[in-house]
N, C-alpha and C. Protein backbone atom coordinates (compact mmCIF):
# COMPACT_ATOMS: atom_id res chain seq x y z
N UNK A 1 -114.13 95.02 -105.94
CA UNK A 1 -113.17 95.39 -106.96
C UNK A 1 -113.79 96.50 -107.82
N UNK A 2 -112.91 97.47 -107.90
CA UNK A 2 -113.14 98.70 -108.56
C UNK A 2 -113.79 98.18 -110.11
N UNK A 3 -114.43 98.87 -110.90
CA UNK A 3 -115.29 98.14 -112.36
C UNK A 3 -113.97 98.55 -113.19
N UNK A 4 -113.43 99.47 -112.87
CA UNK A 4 -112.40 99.74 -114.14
C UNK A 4 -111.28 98.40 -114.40
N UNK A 5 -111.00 98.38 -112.54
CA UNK A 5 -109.54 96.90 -112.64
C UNK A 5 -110.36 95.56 -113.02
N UNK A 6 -111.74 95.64 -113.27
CA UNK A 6 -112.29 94.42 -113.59
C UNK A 6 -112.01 94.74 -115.18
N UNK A 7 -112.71 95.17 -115.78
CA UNK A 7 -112.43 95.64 -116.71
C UNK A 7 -111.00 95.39 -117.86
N UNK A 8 -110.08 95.91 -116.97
CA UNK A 8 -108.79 95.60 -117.12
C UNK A 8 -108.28 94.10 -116.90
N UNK A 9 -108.77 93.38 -116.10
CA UNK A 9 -108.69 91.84 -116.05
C UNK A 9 -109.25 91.09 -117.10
N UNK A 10 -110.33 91.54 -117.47
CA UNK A 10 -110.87 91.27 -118.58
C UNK A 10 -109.95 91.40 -119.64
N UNK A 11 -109.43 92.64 -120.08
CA UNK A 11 -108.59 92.32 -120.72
C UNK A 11 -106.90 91.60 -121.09
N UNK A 12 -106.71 91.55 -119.89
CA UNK A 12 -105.50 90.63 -120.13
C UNK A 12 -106.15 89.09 -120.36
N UNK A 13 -106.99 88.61 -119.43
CA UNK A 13 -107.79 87.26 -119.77
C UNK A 13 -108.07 87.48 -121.43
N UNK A 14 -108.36 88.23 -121.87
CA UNK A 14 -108.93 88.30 -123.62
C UNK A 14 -107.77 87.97 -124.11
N UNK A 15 -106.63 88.89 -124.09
CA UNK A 15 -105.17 88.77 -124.60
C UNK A 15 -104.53 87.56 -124.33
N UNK A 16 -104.26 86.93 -123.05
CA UNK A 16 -104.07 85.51 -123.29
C UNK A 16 -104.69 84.63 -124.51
N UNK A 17 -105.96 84.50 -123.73
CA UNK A 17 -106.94 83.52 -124.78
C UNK A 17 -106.72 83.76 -126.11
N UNK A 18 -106.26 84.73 -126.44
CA UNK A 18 -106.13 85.03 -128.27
C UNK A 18 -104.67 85.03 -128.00
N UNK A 19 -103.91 84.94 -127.40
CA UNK A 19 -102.20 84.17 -127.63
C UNK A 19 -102.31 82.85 -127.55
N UNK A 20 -102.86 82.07 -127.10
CA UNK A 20 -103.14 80.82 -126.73
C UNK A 20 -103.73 80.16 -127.98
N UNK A 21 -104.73 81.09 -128.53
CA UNK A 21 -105.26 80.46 -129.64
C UNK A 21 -104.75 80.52 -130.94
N UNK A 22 -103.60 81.06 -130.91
CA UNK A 22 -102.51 80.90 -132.23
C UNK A 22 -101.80 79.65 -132.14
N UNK A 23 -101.88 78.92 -130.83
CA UNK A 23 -101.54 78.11 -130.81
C UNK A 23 -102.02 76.88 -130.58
N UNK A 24 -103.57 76.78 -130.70
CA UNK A 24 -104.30 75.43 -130.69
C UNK A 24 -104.41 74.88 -131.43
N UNK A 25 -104.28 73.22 -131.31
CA UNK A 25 -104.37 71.97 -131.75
C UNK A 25 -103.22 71.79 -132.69
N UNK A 26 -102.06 72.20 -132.08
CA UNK A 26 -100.63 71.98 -132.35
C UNK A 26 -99.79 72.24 -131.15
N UNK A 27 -98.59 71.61 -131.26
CA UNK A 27 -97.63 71.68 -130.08
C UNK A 27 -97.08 72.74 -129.72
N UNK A 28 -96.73 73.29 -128.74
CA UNK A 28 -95.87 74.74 -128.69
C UNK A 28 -94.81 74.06 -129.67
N UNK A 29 -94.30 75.38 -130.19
CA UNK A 29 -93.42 74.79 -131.15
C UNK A 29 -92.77 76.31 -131.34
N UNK A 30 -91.28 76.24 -130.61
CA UNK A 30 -90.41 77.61 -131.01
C UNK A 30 -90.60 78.01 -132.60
N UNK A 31 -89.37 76.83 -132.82
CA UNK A 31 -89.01 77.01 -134.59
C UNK A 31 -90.33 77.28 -135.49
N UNK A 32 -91.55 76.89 -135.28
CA UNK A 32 -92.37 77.23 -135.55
C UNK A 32 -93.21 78.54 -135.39
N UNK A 33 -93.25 79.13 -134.10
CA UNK A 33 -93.50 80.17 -134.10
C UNK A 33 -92.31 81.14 -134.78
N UNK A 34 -91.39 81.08 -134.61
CA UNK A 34 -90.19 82.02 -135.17
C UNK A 34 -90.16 82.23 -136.20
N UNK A 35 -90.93 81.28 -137.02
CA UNK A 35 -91.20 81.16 -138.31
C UNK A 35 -92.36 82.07 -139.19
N UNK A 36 -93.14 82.24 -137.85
CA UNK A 36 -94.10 82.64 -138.63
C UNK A 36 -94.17 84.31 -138.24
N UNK A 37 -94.15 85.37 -139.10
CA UNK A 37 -94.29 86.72 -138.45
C UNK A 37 -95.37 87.27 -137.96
N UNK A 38 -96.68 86.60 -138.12
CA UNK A 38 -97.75 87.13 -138.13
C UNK A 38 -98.22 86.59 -136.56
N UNK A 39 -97.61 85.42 -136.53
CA UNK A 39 -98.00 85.01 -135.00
C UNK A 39 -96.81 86.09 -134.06
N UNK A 40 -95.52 86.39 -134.19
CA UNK A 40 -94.70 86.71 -133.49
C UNK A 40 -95.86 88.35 -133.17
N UNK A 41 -95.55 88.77 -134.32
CA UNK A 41 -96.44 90.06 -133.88
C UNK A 41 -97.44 90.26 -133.49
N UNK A 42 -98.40 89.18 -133.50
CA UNK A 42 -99.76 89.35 -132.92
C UNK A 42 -99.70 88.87 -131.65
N UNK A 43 -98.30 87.98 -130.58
CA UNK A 43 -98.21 87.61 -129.97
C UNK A 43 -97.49 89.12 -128.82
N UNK A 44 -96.66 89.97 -129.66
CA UNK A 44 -96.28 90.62 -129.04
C UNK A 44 -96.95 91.82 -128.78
N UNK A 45 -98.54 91.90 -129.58
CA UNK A 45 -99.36 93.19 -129.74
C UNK A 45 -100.42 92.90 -128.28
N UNK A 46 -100.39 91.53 -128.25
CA UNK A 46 -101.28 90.87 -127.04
C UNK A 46 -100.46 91.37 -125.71
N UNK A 47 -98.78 91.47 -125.47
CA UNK A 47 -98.54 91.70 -124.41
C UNK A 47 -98.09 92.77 -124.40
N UNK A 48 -98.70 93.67 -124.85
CA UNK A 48 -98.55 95.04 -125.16
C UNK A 48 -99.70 95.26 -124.58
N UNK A 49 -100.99 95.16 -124.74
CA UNK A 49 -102.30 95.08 -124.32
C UNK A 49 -102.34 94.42 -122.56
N UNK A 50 -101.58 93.57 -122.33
CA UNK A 50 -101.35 93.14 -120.91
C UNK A 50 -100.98 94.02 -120.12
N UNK A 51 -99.60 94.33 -120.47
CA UNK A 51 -98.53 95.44 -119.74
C UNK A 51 -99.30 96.68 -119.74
N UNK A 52 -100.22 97.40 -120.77
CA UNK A 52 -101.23 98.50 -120.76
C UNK A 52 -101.86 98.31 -119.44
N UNK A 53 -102.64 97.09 -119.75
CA UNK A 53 -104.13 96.49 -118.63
C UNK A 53 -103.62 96.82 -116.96
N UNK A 54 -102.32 95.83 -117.26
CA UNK A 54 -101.68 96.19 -115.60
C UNK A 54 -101.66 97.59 -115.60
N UNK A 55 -100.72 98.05 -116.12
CA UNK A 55 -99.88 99.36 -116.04
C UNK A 55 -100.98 100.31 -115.32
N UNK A 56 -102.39 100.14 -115.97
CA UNK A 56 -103.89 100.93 -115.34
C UNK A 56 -104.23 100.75 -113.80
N UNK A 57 -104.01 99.20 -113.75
CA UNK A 57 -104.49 98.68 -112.30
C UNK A 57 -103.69 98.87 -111.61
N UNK A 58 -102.20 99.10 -111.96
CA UNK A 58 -101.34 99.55 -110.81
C UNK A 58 -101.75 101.33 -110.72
N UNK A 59 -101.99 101.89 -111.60
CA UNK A 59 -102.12 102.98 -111.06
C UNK A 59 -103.53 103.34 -110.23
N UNK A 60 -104.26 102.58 -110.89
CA UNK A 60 -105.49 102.61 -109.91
C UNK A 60 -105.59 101.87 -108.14
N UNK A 61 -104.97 101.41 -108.32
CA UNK A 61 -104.62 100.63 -106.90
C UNK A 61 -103.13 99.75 -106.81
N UNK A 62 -102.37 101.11 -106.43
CA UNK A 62 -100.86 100.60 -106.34
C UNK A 62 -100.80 99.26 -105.23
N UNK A 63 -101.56 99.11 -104.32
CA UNK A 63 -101.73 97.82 -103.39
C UNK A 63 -102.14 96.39 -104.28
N UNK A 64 -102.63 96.86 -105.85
CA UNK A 64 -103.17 95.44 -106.06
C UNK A 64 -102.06 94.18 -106.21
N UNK A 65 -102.98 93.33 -105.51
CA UNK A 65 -101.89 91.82 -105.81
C UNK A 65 -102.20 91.38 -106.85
N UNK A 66 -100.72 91.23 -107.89
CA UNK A 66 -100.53 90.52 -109.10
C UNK A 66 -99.22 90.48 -109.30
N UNK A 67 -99.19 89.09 -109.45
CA UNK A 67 -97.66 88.80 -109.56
C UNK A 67 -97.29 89.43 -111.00
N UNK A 68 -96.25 89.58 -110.76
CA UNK A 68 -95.35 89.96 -111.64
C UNK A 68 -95.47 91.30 -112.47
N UNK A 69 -96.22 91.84 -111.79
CA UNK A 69 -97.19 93.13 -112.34
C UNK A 69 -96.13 94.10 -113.02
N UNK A 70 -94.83 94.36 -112.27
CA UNK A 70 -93.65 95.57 -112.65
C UNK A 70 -93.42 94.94 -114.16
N UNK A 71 -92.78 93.54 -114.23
CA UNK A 71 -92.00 92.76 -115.29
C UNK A 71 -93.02 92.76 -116.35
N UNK A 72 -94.49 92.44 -116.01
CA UNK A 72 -95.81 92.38 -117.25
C UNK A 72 -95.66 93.92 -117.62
N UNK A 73 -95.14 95.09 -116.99
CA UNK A 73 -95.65 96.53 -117.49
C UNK A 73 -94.34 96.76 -118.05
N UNK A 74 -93.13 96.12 -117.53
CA UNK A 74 -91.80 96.72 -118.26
C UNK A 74 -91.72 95.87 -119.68
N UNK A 75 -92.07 94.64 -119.90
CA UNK A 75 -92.10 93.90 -121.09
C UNK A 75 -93.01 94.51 -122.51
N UNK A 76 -93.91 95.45 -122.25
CA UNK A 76 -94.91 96.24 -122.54
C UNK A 76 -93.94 97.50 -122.84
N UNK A 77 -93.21 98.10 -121.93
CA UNK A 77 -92.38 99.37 -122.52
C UNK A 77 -91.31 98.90 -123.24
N UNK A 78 -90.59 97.88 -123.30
CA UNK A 78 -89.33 97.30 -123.95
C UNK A 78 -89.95 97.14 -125.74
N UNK A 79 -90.83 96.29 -125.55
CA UNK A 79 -91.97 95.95 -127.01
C UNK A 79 -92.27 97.54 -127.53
N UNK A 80 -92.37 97.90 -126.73
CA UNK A 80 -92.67 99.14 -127.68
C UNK A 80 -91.72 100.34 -127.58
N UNK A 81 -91.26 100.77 -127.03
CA UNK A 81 -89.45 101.08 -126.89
C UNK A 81 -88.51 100.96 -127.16
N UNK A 82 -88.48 99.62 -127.01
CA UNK A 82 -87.13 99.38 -127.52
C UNK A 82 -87.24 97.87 -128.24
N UNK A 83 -87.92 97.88 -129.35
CA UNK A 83 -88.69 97.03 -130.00
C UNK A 83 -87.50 96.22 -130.88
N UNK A 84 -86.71 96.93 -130.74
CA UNK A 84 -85.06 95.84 -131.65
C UNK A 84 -84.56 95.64 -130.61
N UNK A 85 -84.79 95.06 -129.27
CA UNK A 85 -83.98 94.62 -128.74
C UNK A 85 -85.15 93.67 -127.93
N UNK A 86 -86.09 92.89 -128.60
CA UNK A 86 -87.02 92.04 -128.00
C UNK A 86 -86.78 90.99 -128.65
N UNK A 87 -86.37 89.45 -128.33
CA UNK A 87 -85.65 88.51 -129.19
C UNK A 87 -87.22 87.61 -128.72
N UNK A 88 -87.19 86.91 -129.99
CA UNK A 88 -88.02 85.86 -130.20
C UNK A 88 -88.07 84.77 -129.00
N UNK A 89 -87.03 84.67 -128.67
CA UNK A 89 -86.62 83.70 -126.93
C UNK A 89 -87.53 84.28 -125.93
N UNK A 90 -87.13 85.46 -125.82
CA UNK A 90 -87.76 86.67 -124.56
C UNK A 90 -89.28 86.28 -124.96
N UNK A 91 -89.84 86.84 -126.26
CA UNK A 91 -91.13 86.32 -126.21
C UNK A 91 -91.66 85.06 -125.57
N UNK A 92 -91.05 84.17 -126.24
CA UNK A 92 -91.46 82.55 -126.52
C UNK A 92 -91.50 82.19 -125.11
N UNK A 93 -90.74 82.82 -124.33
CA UNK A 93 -90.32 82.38 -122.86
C UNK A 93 -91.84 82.63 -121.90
N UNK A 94 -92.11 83.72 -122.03
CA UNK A 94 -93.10 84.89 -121.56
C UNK A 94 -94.55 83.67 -121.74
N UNK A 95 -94.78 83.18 -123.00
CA UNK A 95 -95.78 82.74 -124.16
C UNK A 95 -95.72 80.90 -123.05
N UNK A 96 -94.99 80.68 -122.95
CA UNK A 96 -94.80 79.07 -121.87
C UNK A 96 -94.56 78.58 -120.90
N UNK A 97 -94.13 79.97 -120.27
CA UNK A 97 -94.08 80.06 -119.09
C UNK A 97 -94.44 80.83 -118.25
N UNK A 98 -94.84 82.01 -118.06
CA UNK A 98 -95.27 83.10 -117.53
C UNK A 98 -96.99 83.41 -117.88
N UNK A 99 -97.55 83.26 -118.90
CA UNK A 99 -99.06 83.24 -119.41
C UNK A 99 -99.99 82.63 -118.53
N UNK A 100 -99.82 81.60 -118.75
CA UNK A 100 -100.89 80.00 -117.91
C UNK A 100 -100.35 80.59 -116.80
N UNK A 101 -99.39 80.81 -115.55
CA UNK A 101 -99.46 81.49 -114.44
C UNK A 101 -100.27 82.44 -114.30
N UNK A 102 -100.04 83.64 -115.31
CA UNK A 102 -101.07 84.78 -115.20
C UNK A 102 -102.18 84.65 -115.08
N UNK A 103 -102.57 83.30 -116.36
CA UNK A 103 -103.97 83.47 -116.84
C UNK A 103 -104.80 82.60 -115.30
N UNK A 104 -104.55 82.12 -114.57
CA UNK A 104 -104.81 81.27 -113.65
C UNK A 104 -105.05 82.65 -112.77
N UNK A 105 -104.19 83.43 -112.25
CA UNK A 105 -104.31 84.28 -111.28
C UNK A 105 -105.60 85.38 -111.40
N UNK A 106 -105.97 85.55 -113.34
CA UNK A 106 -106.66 86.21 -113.06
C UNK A 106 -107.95 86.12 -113.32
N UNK A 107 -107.97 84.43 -113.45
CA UNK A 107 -109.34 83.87 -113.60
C UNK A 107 -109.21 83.79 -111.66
N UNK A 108 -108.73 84.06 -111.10
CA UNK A 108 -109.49 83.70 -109.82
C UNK A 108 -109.52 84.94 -109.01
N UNK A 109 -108.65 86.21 -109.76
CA UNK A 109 -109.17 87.20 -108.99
C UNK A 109 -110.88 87.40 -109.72
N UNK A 110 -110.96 87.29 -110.44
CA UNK A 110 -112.34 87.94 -111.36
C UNK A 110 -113.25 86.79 -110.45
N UNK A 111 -112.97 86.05 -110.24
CA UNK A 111 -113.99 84.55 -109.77
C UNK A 111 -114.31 84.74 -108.29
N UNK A 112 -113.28 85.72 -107.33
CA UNK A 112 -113.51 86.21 -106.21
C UNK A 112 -114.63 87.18 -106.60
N UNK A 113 -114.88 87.82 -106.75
CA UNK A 113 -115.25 88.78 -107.33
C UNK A 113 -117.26 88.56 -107.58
């Protein structure tokens, strides 16, 4: 593996772990996050930093396998694009369901490695 797409794995693994950790030793909790602005935005600055990370590794190796790689880089241009039309749902969704998939995939590409 090229040092740069490691690199870049590295950082989406970082960006999880610090979305994840806005939310330890409490329940996922929508109404709760919705509540709070400082988590919403620091949650959405993290997958801004993801969609970047990919966005690199696809151009560095358009063959690499990672799921969901287009949807992680378009969620990344929408957030910052078209930033009034990103609903707290769309996040929250991304944040409980889509993360822990990622974060799994890219603890085991780095672990091949």
């Amino acid at each position: 593996m090229q040092p740069e797409i490691r690199a870049c794995l590295y950082d989406v693994l970082q960006a999880i772990e610090e979305t994840e950790s806005f939310f330890a030793g409490r329940p996922l909790d929508f109404t709760h996050y919705q509540r709070d602005v400082r988590t919403r935005r620091a949650t959405e600055r993290n997958l801004e930093i993801m969609g970047e990370a990919v966005g690199r590794i696809m151009k560095l190796a358009p063959d690499f396998q990672l799921s969901n790689a287009r949807q992680t880089i378009a969620t990344r241009n929408r957030i910052i694009h078209g930033y009034d039309t990103v609903s707290d749902e769309m996040t929250w969704s991304i944040v409980v369901r889509h993360l822990p998939q990622l974060k799994q995939e890219v603890l085991a590409l780095l672990a091949a490695e």
